[in-house]
Protein backbone atom coordinates (compact mmCIF):
# COMPACT_ATOMS: atom_id res chain seq x y z
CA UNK A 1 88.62 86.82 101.03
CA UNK A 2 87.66 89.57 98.17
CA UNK A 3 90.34 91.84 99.31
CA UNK A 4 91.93 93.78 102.34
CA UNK A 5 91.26 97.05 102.55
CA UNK A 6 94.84 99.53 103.16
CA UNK A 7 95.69 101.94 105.11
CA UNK A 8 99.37 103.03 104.72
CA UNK A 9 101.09 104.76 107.73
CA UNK A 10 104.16 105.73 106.24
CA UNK A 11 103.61 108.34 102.85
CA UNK A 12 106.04 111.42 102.53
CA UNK A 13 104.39 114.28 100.33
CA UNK A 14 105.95 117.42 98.69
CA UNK A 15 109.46 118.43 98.06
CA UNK A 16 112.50 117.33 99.70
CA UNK A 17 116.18 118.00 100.12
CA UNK A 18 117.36 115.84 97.76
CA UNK A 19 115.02 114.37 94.84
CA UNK A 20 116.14 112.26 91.78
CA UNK A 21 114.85 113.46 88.56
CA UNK A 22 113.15 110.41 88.14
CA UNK A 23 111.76 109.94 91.52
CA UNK A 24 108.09 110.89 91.94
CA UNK A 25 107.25 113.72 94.49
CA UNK A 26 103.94 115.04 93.75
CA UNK A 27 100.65 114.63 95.97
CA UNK A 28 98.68 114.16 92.50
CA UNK A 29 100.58 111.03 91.28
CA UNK A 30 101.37 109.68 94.97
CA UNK A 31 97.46 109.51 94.92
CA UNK A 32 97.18 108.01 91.40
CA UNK A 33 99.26 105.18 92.73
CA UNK A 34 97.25 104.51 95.50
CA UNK A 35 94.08 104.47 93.50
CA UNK A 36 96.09 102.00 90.83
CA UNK A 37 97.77 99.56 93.48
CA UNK A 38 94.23 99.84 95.70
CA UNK A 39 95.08 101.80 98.54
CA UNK A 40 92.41 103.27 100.50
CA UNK A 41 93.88 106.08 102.71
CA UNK A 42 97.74 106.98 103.66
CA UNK A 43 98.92 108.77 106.82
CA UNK A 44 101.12 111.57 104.91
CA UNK A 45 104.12 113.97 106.25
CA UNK A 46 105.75 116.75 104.35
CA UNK A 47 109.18 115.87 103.16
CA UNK A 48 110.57 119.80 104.01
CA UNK A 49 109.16 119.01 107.40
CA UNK A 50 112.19 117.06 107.49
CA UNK A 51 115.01 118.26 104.72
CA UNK A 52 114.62 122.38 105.82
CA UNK A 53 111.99 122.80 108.85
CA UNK A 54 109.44 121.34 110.36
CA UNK A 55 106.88 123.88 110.86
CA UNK A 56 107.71 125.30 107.39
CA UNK A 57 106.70 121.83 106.04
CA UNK A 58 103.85 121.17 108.41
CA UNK A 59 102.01 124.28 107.32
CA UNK A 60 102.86 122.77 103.54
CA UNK A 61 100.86 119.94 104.02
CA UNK A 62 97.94 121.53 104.59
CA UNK A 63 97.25 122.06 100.90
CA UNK A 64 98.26 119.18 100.11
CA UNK A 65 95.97 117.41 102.54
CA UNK A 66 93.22 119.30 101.02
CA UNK A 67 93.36 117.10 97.75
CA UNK A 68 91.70 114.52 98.42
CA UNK A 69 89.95 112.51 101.77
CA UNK A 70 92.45 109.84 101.62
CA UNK A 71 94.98 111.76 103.12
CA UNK A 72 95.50 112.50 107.07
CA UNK A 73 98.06 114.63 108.24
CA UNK A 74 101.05 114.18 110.27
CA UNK A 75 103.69 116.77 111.39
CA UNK A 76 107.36 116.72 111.93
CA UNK A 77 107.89 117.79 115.77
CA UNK A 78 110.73 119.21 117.51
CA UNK A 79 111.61 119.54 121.55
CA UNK A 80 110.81 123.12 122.33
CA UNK A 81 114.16 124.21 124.52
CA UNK A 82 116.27 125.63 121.79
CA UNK A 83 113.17 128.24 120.98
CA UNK A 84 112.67 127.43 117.62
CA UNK A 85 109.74 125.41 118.28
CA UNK A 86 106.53 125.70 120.23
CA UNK A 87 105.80 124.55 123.59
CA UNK A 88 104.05 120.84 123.47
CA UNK A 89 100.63 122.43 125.32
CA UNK A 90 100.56 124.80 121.84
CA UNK A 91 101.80 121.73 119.30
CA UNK A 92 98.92 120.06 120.84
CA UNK A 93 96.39 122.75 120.26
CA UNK A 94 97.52 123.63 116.98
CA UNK A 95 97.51 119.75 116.16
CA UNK A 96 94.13 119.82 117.01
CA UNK A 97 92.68 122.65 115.48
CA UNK A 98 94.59 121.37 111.86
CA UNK A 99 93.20 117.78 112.54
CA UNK A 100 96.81 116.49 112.54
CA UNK A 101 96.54 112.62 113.62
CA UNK A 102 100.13 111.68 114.26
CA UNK A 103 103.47 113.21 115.04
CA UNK A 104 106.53 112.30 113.49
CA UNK A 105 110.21 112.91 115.26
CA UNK A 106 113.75 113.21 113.18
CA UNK A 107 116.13 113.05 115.90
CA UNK A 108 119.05 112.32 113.11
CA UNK A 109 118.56 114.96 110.65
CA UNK A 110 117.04 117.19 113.69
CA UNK A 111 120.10 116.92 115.94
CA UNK A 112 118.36 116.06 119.46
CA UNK A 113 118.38 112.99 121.51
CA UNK A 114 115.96 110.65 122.96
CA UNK A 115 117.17 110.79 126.65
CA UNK A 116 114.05 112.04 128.84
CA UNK A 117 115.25 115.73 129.70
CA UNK A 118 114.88 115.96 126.02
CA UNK A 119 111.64 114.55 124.94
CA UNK A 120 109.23 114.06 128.19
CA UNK A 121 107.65 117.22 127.79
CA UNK A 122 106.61 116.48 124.17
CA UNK A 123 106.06 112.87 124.69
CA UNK A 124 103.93 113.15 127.63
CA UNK A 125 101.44 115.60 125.98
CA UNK A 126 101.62 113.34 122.95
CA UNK A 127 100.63 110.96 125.20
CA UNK A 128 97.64 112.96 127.18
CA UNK A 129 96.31 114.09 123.79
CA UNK A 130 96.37 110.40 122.44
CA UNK A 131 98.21 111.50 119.32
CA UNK A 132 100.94 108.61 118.16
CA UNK A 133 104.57 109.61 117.69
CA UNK A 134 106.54 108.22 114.40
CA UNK A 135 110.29 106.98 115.26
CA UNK A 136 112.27 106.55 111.97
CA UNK A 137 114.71 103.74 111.93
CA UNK A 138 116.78 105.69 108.70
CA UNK A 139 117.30 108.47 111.46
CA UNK A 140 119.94 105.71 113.38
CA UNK A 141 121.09 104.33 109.83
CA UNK A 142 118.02 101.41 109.29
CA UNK A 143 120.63 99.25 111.87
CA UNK A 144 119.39 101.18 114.98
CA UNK A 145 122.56 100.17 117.82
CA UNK A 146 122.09 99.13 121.10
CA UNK A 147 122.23 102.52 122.94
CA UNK A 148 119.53 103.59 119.86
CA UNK A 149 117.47 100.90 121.42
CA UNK A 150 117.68 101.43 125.16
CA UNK A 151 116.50 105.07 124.20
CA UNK A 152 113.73 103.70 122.43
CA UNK A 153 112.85 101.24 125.73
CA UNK A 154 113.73 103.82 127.52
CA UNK A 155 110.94 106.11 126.27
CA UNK A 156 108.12 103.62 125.64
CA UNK A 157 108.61 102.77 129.82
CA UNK A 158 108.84 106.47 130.46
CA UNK A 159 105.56 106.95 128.73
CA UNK A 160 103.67 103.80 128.47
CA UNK A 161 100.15 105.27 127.07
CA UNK A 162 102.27 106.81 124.60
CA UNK A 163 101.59 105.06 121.15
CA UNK A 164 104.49 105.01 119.47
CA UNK A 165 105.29 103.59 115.79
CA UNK A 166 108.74 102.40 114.16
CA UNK A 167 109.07 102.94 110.49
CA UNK A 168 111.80 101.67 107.89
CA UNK A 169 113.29 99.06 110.21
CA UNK A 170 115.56 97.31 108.02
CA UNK A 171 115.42 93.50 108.28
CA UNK A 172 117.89 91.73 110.00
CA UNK A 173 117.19 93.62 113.42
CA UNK A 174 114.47 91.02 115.04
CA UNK A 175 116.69 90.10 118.11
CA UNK A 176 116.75 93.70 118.69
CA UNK A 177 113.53 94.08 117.86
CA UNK A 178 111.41 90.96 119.62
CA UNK A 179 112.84 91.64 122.87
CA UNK A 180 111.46 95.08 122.80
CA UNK A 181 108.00 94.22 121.49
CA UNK A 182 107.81 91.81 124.14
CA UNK A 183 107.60 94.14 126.71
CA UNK A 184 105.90 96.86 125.24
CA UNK A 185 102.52 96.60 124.13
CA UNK A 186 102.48 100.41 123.37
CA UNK A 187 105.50 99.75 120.19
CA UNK A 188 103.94 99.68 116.69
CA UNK A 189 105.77 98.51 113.83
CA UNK A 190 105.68 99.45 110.16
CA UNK A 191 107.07 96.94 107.28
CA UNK A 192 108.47 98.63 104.07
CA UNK A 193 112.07 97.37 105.07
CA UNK A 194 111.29 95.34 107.37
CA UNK A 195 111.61 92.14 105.07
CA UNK A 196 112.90 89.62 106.89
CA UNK A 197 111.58 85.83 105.34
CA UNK A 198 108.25 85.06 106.69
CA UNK A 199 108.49 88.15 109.06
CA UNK A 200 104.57 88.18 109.01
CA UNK A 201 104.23 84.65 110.04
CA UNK A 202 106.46 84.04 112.88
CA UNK A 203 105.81 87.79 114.30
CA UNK A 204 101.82 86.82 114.31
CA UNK A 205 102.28 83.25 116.15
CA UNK A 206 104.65 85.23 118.65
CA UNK A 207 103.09 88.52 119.23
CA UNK A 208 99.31 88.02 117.29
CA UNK A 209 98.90 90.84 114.82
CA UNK A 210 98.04 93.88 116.56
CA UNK A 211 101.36 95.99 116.55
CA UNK A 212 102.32 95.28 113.23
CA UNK A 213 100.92 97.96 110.45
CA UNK A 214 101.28 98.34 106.53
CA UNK A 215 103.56 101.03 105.47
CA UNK A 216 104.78 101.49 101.83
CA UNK A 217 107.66 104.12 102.17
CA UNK A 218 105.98 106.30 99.15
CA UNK A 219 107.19 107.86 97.18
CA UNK A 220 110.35 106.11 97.74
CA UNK A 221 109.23 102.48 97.70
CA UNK A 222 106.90 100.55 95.91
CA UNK A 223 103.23 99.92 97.57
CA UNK A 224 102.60 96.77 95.70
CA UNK A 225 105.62 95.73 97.70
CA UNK A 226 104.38 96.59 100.86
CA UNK A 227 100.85 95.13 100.42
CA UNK A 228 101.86 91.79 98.58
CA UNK A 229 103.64 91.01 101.86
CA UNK A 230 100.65 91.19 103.58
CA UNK A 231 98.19 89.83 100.75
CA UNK A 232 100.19 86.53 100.58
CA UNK A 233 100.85 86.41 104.54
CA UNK A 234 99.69 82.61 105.37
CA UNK A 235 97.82 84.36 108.46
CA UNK A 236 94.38 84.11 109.19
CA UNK A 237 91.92 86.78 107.28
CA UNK A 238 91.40 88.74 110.59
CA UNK A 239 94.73 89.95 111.34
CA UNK A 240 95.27 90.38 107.74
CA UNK A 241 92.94 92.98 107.92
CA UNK A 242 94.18 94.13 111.02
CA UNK A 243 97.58 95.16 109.48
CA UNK A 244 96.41 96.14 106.37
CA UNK A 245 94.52 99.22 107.83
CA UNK A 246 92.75 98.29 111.35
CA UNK A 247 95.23 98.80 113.06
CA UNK A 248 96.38 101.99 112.20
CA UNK A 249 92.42 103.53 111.90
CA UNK A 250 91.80 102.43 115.68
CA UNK A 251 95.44 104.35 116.42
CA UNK A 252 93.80 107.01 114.61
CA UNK A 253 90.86 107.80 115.16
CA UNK A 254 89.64 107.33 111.19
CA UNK A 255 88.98 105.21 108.57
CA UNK A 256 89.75 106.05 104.88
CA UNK A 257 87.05 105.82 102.22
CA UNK A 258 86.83 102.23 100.74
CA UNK A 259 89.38 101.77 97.56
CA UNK A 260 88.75 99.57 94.90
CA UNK A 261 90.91 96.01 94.04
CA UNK A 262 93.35 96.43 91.48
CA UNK A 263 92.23 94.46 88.14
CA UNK A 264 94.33 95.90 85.71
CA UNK A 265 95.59 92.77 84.80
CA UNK A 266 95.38 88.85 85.73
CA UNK A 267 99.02 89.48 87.59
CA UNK A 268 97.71 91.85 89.88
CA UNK A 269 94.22 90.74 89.90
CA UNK A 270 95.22 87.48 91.97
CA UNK A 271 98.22 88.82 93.66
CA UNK A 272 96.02 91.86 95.65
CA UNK A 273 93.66 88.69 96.50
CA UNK A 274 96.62 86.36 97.64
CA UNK A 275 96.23 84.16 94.92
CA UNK A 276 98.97 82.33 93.01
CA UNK A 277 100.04 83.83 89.89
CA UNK A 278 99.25 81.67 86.70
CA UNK A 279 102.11 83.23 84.56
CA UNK A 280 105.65 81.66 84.76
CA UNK A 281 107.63 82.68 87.51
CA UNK A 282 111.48 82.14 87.86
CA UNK A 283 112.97 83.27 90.73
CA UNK A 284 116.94 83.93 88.91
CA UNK A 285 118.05 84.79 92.56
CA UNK A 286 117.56 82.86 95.65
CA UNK A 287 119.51 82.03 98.46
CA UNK A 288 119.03 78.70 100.84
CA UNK A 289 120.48 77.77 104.21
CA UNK A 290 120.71 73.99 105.44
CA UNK A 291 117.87 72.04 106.07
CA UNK A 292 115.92 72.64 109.36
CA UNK A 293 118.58 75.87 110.10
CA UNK A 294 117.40 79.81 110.73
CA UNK A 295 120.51 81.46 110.52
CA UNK A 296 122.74 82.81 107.90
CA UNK A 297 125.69 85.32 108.50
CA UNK A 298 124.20 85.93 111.74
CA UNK A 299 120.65 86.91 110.55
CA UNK A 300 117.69 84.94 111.37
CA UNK A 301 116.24 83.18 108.19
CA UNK A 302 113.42 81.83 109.51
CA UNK A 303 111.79 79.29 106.89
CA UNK A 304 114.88 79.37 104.65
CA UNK A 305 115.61 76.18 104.11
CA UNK A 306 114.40 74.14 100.40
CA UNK A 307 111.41 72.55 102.04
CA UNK A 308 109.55 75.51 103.33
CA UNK A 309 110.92 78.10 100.94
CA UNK A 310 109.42 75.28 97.76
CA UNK A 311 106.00 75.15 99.91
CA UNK A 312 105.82 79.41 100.29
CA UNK A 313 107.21 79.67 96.41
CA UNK A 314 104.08 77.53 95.21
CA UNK A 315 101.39 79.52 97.45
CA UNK A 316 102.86 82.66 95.48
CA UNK A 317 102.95 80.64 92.25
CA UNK A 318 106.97 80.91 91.75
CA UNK A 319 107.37 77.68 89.75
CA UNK A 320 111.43 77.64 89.80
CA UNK A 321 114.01 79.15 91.59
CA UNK A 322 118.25 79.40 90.62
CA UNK A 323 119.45 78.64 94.08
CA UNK A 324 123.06 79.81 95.90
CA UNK A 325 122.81 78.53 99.47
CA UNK A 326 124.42 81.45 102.07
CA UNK A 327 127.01 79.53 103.47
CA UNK A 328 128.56 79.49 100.22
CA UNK A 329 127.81 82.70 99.71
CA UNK A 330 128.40 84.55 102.88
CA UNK A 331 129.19 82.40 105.22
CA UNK A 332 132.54 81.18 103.63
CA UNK A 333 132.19 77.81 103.08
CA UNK A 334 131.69 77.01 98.55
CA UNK A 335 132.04 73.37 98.98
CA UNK A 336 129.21 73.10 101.91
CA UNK A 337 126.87 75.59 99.81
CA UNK A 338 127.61 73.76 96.07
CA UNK A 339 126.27 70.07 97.74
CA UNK A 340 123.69 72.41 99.40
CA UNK A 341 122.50 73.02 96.28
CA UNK A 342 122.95 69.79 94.87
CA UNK A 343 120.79 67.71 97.43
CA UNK A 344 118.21 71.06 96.72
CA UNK A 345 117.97 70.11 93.17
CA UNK A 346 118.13 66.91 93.64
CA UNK A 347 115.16 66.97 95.69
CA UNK A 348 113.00 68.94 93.61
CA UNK A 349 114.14 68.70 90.01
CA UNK A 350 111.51 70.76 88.06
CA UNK A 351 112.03 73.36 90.72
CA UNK A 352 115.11 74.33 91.51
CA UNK A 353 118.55 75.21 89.67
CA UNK A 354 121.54 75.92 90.74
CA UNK A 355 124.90 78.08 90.64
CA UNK A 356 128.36 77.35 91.56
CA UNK A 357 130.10 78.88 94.14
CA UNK A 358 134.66 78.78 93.84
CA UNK A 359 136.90 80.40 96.18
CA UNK A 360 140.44 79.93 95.29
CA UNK A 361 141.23 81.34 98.40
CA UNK A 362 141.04 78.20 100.09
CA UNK A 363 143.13 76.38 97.52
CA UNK A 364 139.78 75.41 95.15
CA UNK A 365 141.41 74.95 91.65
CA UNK A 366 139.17 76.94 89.46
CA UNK A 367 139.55 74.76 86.55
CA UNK A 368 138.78 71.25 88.44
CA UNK A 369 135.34 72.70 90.46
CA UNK A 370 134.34 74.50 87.56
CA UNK A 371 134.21 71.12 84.94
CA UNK A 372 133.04 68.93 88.44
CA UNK A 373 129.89 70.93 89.02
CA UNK A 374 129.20 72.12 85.69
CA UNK A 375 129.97 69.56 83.39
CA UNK A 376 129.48 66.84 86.21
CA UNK A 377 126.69 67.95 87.96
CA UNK A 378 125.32 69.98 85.54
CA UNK A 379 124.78 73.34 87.61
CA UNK A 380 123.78 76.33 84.53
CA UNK A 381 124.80 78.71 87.29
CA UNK A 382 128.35 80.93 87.63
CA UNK A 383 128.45 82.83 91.01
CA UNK A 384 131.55 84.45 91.75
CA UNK A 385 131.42 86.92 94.60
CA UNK A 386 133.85 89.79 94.75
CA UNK A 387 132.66 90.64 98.52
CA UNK A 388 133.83 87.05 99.86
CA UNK A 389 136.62 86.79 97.89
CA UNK A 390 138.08 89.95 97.48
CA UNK A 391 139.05 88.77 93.30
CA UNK A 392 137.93 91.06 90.71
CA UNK A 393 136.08 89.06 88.44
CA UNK A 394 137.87 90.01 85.10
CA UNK A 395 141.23 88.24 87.07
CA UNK A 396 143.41 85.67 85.09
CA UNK A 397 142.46 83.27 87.72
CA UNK A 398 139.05 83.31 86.85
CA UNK A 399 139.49 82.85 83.03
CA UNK A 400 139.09 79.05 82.94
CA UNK A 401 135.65 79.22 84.40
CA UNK A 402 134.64 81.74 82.47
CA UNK A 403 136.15 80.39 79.03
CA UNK A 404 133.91 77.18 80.13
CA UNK A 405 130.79 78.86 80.87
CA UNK A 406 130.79 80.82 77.21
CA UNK A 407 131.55 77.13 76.03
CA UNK A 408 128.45 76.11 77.83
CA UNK A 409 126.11 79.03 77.29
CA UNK A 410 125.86 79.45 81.07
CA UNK A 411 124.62 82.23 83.00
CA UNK A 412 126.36 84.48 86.06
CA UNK A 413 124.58 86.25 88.53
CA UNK A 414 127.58 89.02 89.01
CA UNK A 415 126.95 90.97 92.53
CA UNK A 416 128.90 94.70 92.54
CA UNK A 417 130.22 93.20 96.19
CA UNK A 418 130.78 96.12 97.39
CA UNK A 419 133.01 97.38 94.55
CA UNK A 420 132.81 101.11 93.21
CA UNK A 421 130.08 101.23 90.84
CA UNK A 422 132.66 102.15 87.58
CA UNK A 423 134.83 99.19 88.92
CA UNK A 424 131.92 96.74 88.62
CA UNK A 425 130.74 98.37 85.28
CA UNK A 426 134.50 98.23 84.16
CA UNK A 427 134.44 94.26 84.90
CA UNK A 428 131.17 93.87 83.06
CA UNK A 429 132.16 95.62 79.89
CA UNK A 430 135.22 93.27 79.92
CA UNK A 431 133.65 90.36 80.67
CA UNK A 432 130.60 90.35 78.39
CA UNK A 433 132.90 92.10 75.42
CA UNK A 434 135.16 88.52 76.21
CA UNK A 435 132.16 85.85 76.62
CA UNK A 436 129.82 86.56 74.20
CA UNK A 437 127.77 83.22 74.59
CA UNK A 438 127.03 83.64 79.07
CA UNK A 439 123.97 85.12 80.30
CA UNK A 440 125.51 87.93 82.76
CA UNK A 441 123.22 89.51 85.40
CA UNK A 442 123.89 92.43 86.84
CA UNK A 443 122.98 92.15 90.10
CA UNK A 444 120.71 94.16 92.34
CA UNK A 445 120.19 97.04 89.41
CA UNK A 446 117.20 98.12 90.70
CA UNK A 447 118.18 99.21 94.01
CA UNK A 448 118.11 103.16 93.35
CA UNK A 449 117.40 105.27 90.54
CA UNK A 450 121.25 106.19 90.40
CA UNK A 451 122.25 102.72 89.58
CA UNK A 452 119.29 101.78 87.42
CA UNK A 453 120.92 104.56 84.95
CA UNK A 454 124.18 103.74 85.18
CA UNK A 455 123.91 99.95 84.64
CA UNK A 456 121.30 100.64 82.20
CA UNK A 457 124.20 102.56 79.84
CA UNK A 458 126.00 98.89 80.57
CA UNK A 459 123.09 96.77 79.44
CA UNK A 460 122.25 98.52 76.22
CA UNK A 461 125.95 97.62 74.69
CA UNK A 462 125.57 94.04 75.42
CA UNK A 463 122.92 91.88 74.03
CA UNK A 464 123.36 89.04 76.64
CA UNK A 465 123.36 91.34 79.69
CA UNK A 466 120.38 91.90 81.49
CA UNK A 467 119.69 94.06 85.24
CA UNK A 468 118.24 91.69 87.86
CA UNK A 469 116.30 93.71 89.80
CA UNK A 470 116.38 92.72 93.55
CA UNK A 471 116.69 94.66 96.60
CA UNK A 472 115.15 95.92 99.56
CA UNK A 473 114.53 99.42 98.58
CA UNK A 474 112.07 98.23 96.04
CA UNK A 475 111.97 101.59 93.95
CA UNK A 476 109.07 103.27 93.28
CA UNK A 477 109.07 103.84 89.76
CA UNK A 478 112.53 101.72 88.48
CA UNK A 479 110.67 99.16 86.70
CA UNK A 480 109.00 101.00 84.55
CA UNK A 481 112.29 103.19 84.30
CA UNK A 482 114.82 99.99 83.07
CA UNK A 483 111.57 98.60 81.07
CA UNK A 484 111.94 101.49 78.89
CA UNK A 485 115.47 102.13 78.47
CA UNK A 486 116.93 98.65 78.10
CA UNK A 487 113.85 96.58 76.99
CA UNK A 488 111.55 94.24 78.68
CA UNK A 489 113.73 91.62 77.46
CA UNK A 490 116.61 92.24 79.54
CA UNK A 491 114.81 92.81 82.76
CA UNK A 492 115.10 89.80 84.96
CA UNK A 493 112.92 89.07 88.28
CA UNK A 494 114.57 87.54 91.32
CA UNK A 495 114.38 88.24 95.39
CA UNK A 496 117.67 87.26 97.20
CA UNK A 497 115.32 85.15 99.19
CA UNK A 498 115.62 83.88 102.08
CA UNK A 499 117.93 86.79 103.03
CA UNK A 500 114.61 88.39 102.42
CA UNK A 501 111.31 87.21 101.85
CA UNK A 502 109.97 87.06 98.46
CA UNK A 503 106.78 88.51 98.66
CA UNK A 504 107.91 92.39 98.57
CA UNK A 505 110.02 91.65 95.71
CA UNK A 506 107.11 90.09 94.00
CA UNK A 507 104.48 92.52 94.75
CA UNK A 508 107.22 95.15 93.05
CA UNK A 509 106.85 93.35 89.73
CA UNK A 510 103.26 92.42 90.16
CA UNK A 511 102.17 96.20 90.24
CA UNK A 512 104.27 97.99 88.22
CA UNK A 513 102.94 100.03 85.32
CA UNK A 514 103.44 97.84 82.56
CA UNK A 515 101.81 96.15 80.16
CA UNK A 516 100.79 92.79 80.89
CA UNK A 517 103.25 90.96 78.41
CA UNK A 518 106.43 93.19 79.43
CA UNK A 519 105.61 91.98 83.24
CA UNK A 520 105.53 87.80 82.15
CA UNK A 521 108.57 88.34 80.25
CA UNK A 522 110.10 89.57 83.71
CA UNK A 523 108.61 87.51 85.54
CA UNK A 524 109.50 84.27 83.93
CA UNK A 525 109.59 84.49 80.33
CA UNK A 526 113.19 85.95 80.20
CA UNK A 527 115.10 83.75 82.49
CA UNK A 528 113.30 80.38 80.60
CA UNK A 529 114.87 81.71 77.33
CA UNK A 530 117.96 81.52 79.45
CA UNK A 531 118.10 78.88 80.67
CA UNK A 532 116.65 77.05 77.75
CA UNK A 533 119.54 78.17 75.62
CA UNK A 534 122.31 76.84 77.71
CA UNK A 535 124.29 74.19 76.53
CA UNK A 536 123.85 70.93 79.46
């Protein structure tokens, strides 16, 4: 099809308690993004609806509203028993008269609960008036727990014409999730976090495509992101277009004027189309799980094993992938996830390298694993993972492997692990000041603007360390941040699939504003050199 047409549910607008100085805020370049990544219309909320009060925001957005027609309004609401909020019958009316098209609840930041003597005066005229009410998963910390979700069931049984959408549900929450969505027709769910491998697919052949709805988390998150997931979706082109936008216009009442396809280059001129990009890809950053599995550290990976993650890789056009299956990673068992890897390879040669996984906690002799996989079997990858292991990584134990791997011209995908940021940075300096010759990643660098400047300061002192980019939060803006400071050059793509599916991670890249040759060298360019230089 020529293109799906977007309609994004889940926009915040204006200022906000806390806002990085690099972090975009204003209406004017939210909307500039949407007109460069193709998105038609956006359902917005003000962020001091939120951070200070939610009146004080709501009456905010009104200006803001009032710059262009792609914008419909939704207000932060509050129960009305305290006093410092209006009765529902007035919300309504004034909702109304300001052609507000959704409500959106904080019960987190807005201390209240979702028990019924709380809410079922607001949610039933909610539900009289037809207006949706917005639940926001980052309210319960993304992993909503189980009481979180019986108030949740709770309400949508309470109030079952009540339309009510879920935003920035963090992957990893489907059993909590499907369960719920089985029962209740009336639960809408937005995507931004929701990133769970081939999410799209397995949710459609379950539950069809009707309660599922594009959300990009602007200004926070990237909409490329959000809309490659649904671009490259192997679903048919109806509920494509249901997700995209028809959904959420039938929930509202309105349809956005028509946007435009996004042809700034061939990269994003195939990916808003679905279409697999022509430009090298290298994926420096995937994980696998054993063939015909779905599990890994107690998350579903649906579709994560080599055969279908190689047949969804070649739809996007990701022509190689470094590969550290998750039982070696976080399910404890190296040995398992290095002949993981090995039959992986093995299996698809021009597709898929590998790194090695050693814990010397379970008596693994550094020395001996390190020459038997690299040397023997020839793996370019060094994995060491401070989060299973507990090791720092500039230890003495580690020092054969790493002594081999500068002999070898390797490269090591270096996760912080849950280390303090200057520990992790500490370990880097050492390690790339000591092995001048290995590629080091630093992992996940693109997670927040915070880290992107502090492991950029890292970066710049080391020719052979790049940031891999990676995460969930797919930051609005980072690309273009690290492009800048550190150099195209030393930006490396990658998507921790099938922890997560690949698509967000690629529609990141795909739409950031760059010039064309910066995004191949990220995309592919980079990690060839790389691995082109190593010594087996």
């Amino acid at each position: 099809m020529e293109g799906l047409q977007f309609f994004d549910c889940n926009v915040q607008v204006g200022r906000m308690g806390y806002k990085h100085p690099l972090q975009m805020w204003r209406t004017e370049d939210i909307l500039a993004e949407m007109e460069r990544t193709g998105i038609a219309g956006a359902l917005v909320y003000h962020g001091l609806s939120k951070t200070h009060a939610p009146m004080y925001g709501n009456r905010l957005l009104e200006q803001e509203l009032a710059k262009s027609p792609r914008l419909f309004g939704c207000w932060a609401v509050l129960p009305e028993h305290v006093g410092d909020f209006m009765s529902p019958d007035e919300l309504i009316s004034e909702m109304q008269l300001h052609h507000i098209k959704a409500a959106k609840i904080f019960q987190g930041s807005h201390a209240f609960n979702l028990d019924s003597w709380t809410t079922e005066r607001l949610c039933s005229a909610l539900s009289q008036a037809q207006i949706p009410l917005i639940m926001d998963a980052q309210e319960a910390n993304y992993m909503m727990n189980e009481y979180e979700w019986e108030r949740v069931a709770g309400l949508l049984q309470r109030h079952p014409d009540l339309r009510v959408i879920l935003h920035n549900l963090a992957w990893g929450q489907e059993r909590r999730l499907f369960p719920i969505l089985d029962r209740f027709a009336n639960l809408y769910v937005e995507m931004s976090t929701l990133q769970a491998n081939e999410f799209i697919e397995y949710t459609y052949q379950r539950f069809g495509a009707d309660q599922l709805l594009f959300g990009s988390g602007m200004p926070f998150k990237s909409p490329g992101a959000g809309r490659a997931f649904i671009d490259y979706a192997r679903i048919p082109d109806e509920a494509k277009m249901k997700i995209a936008g028809g959904n959420l216009s039938a929930l509202l009442g309105v349809k956005p004027p028509a946007a435009a396809m996004p042809e700034q280059d061939e990269i994003t001129a195939r990916a808003s189309r679905g279409l697999p990009i022509l430009v090298p890809v290298l994926d420096s950053h995937t994980h696998i799980i054993e063939d015909h599995a779905g599990t890994g550290s107690g998350w579903p990976m649906i579709g994560g094993d080599i055969d279908p993650m190689v047949e969804l890789y070649r739809s996007i056009g990701i022509s190689k992938m470094s590969v550290a299956p998750w039982v070696g990673v976080n399910g404890g068992d190296t040995a398992a996830g290095n002949q993981i890897a090995e039959l992986a390879r093995d299996r698809y040669p021009d597709e898929v390298e590998a790194y090695v996984r050693i814990d010397p906690n379970y008596g693994e002799d550094v020395e001996t694993e390190a020459r038997k996989w690299h040397l023997q079997k020839r793996f370019k990858g060094m994995k060491p993972y401070y989060f299973n292991e507990r090791i720092p990584y500039t230890a003495k134990l580690y020092e054969p492997w790493w002594k081999l791997g500068n002999s070898l011209r390797l490269y090591a995908l270096v996760d912080p692990g849950q280390q303090s940021d200057e520990d992790y940075m500490d370990q880097i300096d050492t390690l790339a000041s000591l092995y001048p010759e290995i590629s080091i990643f630093m992992d996940h660098g693109g997670r927040s603007f915070d880290i992107a400047v502090k492991y950029a300061e890292v970066a710049k002192r080391h020719p052979h360390v790049s940031i891999q980019l990676t995460y969930t939060s797919v930051t609005l803006g980072v690309i273009e941040y690290l492009t800048a400071e550190v150099g195209a050059e030393k930006v490396l793509f990658g998507t921790d699939s099938s922890m997560r599916d690949p698509r967000p991670q690629v529609g990141w890249l795909a739409y950031a504003n760059l010039p064309l040759e910066d995004k191949k060298l990220i995309f592919g360019g980079n990690f060839q050199k790389i691995l082109s230089r190593s010594g087996l």
